[in-house]
N, C-alpha and C. Protein backbone atom coordinates (compact mmCIF):
# COMPACT_ATOMS: atom_id res chain seq x y z
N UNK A 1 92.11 89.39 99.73
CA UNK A 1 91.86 88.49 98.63
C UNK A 1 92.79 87.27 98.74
N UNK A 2 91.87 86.41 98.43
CA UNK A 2 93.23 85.01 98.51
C UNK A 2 93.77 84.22 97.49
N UNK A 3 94.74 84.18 97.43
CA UNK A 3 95.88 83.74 96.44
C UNK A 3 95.74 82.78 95.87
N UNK A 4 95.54 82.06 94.48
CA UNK A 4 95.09 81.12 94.09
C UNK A 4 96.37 79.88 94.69
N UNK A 5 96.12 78.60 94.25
CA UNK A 5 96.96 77.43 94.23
C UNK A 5 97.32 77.28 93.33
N UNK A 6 98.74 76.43 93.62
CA UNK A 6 99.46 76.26 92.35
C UNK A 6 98.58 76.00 90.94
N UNK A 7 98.95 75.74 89.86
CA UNK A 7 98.19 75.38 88.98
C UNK A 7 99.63 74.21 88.30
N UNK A 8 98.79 73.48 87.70
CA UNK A 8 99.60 72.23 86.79
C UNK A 8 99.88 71.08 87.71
N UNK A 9 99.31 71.02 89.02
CA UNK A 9 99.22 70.13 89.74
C UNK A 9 98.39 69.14 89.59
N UNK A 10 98.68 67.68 89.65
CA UNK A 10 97.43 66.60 90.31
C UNK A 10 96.57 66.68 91.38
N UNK A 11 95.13 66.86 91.63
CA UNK A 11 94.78 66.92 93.06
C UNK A 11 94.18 65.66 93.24
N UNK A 12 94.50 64.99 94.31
CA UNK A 12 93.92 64.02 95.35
C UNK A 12 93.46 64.41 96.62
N UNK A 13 92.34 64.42 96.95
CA UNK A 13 92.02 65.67 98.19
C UNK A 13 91.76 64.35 99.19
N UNK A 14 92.66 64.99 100.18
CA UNK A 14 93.04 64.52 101.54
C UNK A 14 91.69 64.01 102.59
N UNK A 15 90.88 63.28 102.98
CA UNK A 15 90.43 62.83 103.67
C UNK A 15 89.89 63.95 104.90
N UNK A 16 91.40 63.85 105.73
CA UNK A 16 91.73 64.57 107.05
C UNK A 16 92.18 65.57 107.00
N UNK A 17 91.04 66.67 107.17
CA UNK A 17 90.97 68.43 107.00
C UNK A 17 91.42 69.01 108.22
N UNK A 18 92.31 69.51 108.17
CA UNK A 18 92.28 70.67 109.76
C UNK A 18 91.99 72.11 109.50
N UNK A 19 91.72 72.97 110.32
CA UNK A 19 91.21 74.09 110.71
C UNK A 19 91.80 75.00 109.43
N UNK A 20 91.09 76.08 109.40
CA UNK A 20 91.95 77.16 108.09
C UNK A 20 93.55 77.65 108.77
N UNK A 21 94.48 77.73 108.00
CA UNK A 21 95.51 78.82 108.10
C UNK A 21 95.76 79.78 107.26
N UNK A 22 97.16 80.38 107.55
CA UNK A 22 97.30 81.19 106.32
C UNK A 22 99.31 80.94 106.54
N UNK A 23 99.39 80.31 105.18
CA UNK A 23 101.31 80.06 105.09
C UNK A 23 101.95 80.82 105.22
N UNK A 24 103.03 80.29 105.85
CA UNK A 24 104.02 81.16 106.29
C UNK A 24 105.33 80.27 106.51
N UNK A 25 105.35 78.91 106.39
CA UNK A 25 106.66 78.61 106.30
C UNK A 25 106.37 76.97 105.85
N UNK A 26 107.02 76.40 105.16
CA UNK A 26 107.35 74.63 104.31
C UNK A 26 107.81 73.81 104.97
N UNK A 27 107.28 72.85 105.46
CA UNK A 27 107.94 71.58 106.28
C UNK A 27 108.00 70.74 105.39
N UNK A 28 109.44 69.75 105.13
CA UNK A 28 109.65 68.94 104.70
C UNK A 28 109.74 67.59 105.16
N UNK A 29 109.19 66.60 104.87
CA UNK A 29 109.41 65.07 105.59
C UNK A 29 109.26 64.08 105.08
N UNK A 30 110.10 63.24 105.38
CA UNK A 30 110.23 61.91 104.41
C UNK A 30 109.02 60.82 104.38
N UNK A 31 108.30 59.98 103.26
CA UNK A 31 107.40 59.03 103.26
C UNK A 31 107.80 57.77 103.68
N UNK A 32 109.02 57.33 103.98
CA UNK A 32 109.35 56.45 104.46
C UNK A 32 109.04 55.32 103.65
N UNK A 33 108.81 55.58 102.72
CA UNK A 33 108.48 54.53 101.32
C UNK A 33 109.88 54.56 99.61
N UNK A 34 109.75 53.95 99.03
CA UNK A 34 110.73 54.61 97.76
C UNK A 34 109.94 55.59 97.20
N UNK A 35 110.85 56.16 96.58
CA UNK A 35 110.37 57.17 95.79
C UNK A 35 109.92 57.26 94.23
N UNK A 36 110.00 55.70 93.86
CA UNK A 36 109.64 55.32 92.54
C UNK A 36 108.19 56.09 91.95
N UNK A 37 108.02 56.17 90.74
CA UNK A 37 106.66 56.80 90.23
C UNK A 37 106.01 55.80 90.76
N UNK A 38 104.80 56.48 90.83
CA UNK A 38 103.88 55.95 91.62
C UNK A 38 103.71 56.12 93.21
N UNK A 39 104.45 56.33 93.84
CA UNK A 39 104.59 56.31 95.60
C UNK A 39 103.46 56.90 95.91
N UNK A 40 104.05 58.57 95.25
CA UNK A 40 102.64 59.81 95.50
C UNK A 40 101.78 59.39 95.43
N UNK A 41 100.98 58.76 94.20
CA UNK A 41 99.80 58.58 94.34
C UNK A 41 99.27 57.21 95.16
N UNK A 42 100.14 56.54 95.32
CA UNK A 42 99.93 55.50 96.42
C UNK A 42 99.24 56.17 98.02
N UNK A 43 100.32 57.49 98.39
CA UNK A 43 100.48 58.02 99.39
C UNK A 43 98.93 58.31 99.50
N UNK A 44 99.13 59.19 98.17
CA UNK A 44 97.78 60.36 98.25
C UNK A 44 96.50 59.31 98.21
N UNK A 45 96.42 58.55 97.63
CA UNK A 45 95.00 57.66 98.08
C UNK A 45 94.83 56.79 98.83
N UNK A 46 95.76 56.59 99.95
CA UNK A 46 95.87 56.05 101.33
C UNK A 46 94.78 57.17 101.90
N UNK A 47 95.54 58.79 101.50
CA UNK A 47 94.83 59.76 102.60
C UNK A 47 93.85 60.35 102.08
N UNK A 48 93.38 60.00 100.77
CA UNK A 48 91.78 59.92 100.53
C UNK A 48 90.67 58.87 100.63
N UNK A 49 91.39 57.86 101.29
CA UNK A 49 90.49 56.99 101.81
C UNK A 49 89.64 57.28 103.06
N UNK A 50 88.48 57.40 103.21
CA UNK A 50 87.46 58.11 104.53
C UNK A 50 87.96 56.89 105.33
N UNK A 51 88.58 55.67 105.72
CA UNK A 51 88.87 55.15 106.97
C UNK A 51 89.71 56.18 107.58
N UNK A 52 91.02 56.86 106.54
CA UNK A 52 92.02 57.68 107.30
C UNK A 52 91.50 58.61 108.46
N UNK A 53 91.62 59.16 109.26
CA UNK A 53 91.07 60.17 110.32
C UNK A 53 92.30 60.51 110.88
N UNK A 54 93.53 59.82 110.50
CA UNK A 54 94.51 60.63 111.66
C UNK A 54 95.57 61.38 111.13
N UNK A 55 95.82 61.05 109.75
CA UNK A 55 96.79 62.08 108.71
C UNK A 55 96.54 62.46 107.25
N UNK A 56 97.31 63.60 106.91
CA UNK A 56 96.89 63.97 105.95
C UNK A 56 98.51 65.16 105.30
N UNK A 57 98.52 65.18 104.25
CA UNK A 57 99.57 66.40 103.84
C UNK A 57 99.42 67.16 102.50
N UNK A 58 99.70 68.26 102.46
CA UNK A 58 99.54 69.14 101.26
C UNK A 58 100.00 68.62 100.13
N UNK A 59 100.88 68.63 99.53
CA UNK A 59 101.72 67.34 98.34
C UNK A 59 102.44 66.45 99.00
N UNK A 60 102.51 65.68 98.10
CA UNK A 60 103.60 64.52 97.71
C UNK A 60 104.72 64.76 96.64
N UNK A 61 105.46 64.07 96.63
CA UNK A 61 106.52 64.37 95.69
C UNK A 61 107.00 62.81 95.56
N UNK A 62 106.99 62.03 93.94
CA UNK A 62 107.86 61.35 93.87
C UNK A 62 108.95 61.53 92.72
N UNK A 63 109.83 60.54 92.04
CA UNK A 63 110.30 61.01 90.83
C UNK A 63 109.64 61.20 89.83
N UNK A 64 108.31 60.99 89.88
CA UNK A 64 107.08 61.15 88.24
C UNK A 64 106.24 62.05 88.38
N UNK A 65 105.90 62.51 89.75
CA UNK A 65 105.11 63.54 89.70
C UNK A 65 104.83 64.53 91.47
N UNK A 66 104.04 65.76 91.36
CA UNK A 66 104.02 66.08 92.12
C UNK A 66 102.02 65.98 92.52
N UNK A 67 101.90 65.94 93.97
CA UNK A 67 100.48 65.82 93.67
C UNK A 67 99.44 66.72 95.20
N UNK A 68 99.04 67.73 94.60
CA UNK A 68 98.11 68.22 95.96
C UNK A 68 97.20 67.38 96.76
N UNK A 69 96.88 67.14 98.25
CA UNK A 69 96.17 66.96 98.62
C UNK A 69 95.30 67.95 99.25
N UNK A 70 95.64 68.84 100.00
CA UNK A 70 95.12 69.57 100.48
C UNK A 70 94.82 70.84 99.78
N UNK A 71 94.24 72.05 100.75
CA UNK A 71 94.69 73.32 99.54
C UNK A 71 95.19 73.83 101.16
N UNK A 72 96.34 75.11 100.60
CA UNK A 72 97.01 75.44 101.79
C UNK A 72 96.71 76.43 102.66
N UNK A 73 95.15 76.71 102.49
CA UNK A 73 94.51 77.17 103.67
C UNK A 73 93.83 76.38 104.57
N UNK A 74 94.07 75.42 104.34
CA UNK A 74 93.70 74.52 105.69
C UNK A 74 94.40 73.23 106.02
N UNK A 75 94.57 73.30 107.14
CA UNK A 75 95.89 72.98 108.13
C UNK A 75 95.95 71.48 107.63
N UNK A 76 97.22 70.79 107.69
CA UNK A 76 97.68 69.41 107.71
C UNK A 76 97.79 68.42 108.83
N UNK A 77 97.26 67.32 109.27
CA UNK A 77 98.15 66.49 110.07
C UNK A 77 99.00 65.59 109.37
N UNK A 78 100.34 65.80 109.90
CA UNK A 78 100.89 64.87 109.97
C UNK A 78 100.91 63.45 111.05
N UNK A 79 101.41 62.16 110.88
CA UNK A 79 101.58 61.01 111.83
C UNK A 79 101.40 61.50 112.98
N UNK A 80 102.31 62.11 113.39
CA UNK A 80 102.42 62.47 115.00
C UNK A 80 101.09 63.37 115.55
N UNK A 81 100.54 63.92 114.91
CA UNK A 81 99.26 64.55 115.08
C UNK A 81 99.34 65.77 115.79
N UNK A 82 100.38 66.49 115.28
CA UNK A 82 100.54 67.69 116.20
C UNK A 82 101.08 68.57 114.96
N UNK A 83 100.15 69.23 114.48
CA UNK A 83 100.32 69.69 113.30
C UNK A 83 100.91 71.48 113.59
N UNK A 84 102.01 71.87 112.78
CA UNK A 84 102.11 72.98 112.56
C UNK A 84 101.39 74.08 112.29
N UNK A 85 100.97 75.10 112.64
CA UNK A 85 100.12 76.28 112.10
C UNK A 85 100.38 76.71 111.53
N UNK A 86 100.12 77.28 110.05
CA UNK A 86 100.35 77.93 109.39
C UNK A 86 101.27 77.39 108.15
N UNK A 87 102.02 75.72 108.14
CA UNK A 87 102.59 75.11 107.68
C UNK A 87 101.92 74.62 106.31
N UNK A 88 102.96 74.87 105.15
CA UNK A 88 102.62 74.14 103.71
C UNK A 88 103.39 72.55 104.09
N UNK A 89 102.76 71.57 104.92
CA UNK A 89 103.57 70.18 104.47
C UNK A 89 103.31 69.82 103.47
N UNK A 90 104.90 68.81 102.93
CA UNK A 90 105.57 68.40 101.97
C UNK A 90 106.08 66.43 102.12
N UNK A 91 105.26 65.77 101.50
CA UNK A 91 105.95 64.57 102.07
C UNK A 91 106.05 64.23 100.84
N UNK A 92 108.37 63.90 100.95
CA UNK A 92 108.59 63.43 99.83
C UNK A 92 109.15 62.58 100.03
N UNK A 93 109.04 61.17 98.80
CA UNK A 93 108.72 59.91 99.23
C UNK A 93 110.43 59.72 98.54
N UNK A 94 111.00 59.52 100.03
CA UNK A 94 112.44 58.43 99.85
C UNK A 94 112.38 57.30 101.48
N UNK A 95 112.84 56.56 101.45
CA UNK A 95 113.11 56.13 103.11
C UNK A 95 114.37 56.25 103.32
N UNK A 96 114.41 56.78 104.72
CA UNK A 96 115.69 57.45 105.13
C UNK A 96 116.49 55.53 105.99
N UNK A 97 117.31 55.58 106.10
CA UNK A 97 118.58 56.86 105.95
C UNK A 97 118.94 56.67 104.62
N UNK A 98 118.33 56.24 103.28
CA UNK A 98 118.64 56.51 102.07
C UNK A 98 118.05 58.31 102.20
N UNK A 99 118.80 58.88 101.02
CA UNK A 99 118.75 60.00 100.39
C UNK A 99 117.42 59.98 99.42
N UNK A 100 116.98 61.12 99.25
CA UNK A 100 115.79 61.52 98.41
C UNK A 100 116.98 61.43 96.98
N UNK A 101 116.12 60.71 95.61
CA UNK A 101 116.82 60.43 94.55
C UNK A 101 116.98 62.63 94.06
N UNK A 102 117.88 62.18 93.22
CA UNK A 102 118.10 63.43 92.48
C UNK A 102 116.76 63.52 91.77
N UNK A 103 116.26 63.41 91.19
CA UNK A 103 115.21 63.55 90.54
C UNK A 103 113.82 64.05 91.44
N UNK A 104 113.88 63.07 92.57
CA UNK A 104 112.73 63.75 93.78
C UNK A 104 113.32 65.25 94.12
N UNK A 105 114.43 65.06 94.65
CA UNK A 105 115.24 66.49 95.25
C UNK A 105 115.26 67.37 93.91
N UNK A 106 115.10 67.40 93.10
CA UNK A 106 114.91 68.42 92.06
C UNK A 106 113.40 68.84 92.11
N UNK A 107 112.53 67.55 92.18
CA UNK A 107 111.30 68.19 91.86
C UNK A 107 111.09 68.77 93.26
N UNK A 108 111.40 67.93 94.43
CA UNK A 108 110.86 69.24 95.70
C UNK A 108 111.40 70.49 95.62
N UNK A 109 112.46 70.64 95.32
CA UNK A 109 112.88 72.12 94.89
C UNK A 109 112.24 73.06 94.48
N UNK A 110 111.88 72.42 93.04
CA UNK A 110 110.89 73.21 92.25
C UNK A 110 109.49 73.42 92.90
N UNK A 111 109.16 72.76 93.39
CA UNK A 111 108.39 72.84 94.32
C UNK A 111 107.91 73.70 95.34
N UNK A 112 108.83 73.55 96.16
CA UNK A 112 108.89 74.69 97.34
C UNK A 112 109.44 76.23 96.81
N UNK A 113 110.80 76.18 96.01
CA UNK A 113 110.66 77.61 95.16
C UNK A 113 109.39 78.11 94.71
N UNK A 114 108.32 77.66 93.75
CA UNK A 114 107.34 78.50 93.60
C UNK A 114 106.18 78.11 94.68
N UNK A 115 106.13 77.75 95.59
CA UNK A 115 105.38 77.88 96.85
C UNK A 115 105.72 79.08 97.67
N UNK A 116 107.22 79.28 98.06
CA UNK A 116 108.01 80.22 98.57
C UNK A 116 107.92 81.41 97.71
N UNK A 117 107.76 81.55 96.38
CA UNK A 117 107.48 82.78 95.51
C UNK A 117 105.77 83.10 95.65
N UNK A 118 104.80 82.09 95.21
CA UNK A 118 103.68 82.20 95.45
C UNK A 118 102.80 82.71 97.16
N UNK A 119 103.65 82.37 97.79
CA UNK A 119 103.01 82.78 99.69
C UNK A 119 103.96 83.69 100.18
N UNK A 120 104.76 84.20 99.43
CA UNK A 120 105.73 85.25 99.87
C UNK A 120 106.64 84.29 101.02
N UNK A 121 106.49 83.54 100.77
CA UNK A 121 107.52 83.09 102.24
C UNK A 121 109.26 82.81 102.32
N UNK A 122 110.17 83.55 103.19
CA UNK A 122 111.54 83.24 102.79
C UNK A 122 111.91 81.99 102.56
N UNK A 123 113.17 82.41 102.20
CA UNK A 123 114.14 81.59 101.66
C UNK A 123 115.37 80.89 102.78
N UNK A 124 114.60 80.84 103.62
CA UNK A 124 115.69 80.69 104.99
C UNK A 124 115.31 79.31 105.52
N UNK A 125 116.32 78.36 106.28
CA UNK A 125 116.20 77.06 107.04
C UNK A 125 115.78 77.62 107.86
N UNK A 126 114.62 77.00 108.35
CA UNK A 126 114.45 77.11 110.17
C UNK A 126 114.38 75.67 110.63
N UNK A 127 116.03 75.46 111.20
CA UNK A 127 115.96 75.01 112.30
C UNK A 127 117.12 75.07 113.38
N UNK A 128 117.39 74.29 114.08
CA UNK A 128 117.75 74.40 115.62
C UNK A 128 117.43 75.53 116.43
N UNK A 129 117.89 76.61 116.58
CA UNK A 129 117.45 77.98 117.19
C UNK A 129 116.39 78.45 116.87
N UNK A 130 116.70 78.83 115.66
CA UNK A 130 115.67 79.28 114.87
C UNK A 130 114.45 78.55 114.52
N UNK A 131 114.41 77.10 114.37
CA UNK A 131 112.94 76.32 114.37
C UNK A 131 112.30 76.69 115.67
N UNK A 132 113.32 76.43 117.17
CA UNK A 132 112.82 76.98 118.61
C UNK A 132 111.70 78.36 118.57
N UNK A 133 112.73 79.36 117.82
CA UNK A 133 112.20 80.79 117.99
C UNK A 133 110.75 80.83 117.07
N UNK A 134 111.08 80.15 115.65
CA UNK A 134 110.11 80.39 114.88
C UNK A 134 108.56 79.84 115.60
N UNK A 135 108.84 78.59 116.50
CA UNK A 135 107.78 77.83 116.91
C UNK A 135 106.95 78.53 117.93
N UNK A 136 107.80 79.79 118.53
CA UNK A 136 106.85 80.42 119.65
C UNK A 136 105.82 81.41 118.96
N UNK A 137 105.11 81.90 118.95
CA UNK A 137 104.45 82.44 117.90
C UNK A 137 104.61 83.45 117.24
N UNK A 138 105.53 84.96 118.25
CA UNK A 138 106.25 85.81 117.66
C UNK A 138 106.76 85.38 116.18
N UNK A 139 107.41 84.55 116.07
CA UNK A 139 108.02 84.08 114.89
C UNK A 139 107.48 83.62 113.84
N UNK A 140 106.20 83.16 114.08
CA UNK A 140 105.71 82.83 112.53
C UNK A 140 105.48 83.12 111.21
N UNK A 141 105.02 84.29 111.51
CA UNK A 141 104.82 85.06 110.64
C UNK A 141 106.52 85.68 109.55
N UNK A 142 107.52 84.89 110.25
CA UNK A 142 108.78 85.67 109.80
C UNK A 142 108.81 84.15 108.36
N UNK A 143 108.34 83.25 109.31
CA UNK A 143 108.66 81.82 108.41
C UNK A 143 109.69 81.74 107.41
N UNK A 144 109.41 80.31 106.85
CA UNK A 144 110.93 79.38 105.71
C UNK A 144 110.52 78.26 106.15
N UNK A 145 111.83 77.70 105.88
CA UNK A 145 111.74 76.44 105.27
C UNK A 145 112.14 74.91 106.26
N UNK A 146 111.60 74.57 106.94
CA UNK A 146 111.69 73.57 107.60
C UNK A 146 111.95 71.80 107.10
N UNK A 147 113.38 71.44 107.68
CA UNK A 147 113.56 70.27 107.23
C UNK A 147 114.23 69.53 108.86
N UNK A 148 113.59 68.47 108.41
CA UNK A 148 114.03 67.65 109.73
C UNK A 148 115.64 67.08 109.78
N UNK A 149 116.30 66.82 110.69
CA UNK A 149 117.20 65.95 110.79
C UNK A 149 117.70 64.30 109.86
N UNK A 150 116.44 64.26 109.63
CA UNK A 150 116.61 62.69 108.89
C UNK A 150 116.17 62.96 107.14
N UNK A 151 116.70 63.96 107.07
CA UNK A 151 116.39 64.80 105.40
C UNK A 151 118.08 63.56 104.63
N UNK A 152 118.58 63.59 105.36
CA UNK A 152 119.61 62.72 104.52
C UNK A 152 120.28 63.41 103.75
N UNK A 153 120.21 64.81 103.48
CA UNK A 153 121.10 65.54 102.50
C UNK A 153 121.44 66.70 103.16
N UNK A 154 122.39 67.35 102.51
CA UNK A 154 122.58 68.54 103.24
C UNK A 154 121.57 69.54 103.18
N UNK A 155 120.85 70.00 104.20
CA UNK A 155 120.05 71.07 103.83
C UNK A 155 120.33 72.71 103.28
N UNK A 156 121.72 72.83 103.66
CA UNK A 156 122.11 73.71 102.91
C UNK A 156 122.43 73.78 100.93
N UNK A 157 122.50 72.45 101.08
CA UNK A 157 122.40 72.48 99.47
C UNK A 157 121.04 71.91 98.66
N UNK A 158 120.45 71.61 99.58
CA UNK A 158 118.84 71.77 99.27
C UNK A 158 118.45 73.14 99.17
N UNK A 159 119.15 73.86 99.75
CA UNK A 159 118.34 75.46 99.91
C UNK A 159 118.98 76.26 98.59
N UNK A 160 120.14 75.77 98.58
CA UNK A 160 120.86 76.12 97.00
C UNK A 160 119.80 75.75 96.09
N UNK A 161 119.49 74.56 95.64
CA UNK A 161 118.54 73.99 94.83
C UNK A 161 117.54 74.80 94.77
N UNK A 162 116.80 75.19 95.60
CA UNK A 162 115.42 76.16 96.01
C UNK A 162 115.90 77.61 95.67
N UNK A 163 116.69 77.97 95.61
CA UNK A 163 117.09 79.36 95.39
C UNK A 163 117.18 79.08 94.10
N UNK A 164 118.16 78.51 93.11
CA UNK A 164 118.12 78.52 91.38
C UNK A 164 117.12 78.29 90.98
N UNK A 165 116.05 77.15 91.77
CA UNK A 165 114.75 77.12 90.48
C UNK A 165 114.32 78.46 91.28
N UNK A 166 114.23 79.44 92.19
CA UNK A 166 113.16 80.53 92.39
C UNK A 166 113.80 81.76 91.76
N UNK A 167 115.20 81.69 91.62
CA UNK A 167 115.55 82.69 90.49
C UNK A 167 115.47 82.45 89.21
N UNK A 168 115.35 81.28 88.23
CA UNK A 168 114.88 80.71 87.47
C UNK A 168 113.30 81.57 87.06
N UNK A 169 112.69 81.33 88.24
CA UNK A 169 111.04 81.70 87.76
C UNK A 169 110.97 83.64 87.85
N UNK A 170 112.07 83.96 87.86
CA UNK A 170 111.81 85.88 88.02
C UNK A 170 112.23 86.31 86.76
């Protein structure tokens, strides 16, 4: 049986569909835009425009709201076009090397905590070694939480953040 989607979300449905999955771990990545209200839905109807064909992502996140594009059984591209399997992407709108505002970094939190409660998926960083290991396929299924290098904050205290709102919701 399959697990509903969040609920209390905005949906803007994404253009550019990829193949079904089934989640197992959260990639995080920056929009390279501000993060002022409004961004998201800027974002999100860029990638509901039918010219788009080459990207697409599950939410957005700015400081006013959060917004689905996709649903998270079927796969995302991101820019680079080499999309993760099995991946819930997350593009939240700060440009690096500025920091995601407190207010974005709260709401992705909240965010990915009940995504991570809702798909059963840990509570763990994957990366350097562990992004390596997770990426071979043995590992997927173990999944978490993926943040890139150019996250601008500490990801360990992003993962703090994600842990209080997911103990928060028990």
């Amino acid at each position: 049986m399959r697990k509903k989607e969040l609920q209390g979300i905005g949906f803007v449905e994404a253009y550019h569909v990829g193949p079904r999955q089934r989640p197992t771990s959260i990639y995080l990545k920056p929009s390279f835009t501000t993060g002022d209200q409004g961004a998201a839905n800027g974002i999100a109807q860029a990638w509901h425009n039918p010219n788009n064909r080459t990207n697409s992502c599950h939410y957005v996140v700015d400081e006013a709201q959060t917004l689905r594009c996709l649903s998270v059984y079927k796969a995302s591209y991101p820019i680079d076009k080499t999309p993760y399997k099995n991946v819930i992407s997350i593009t939240v709108c700060y440009d690096p090397p500025d920091t995601p505002s407190v207010k974005v970094a709260q709401h992705t939190a909240r965010l990915v905590a009940r995504l991570c409660k809702l798909y059963d998926i840990k509570l763990r960083l994957l990366d350097g070694d562990l992004f390596d290991k997770w990426s071979l396929h043995r590992w997927r299924t173990r999944g978490g939480i993926i943040i890139k290098d150019y996250w601008g904050v500490s990801a360990e205290a992003f993962l703090v953040l994600v842990q209080i709102e997911y103990r928060s919701m028990q």
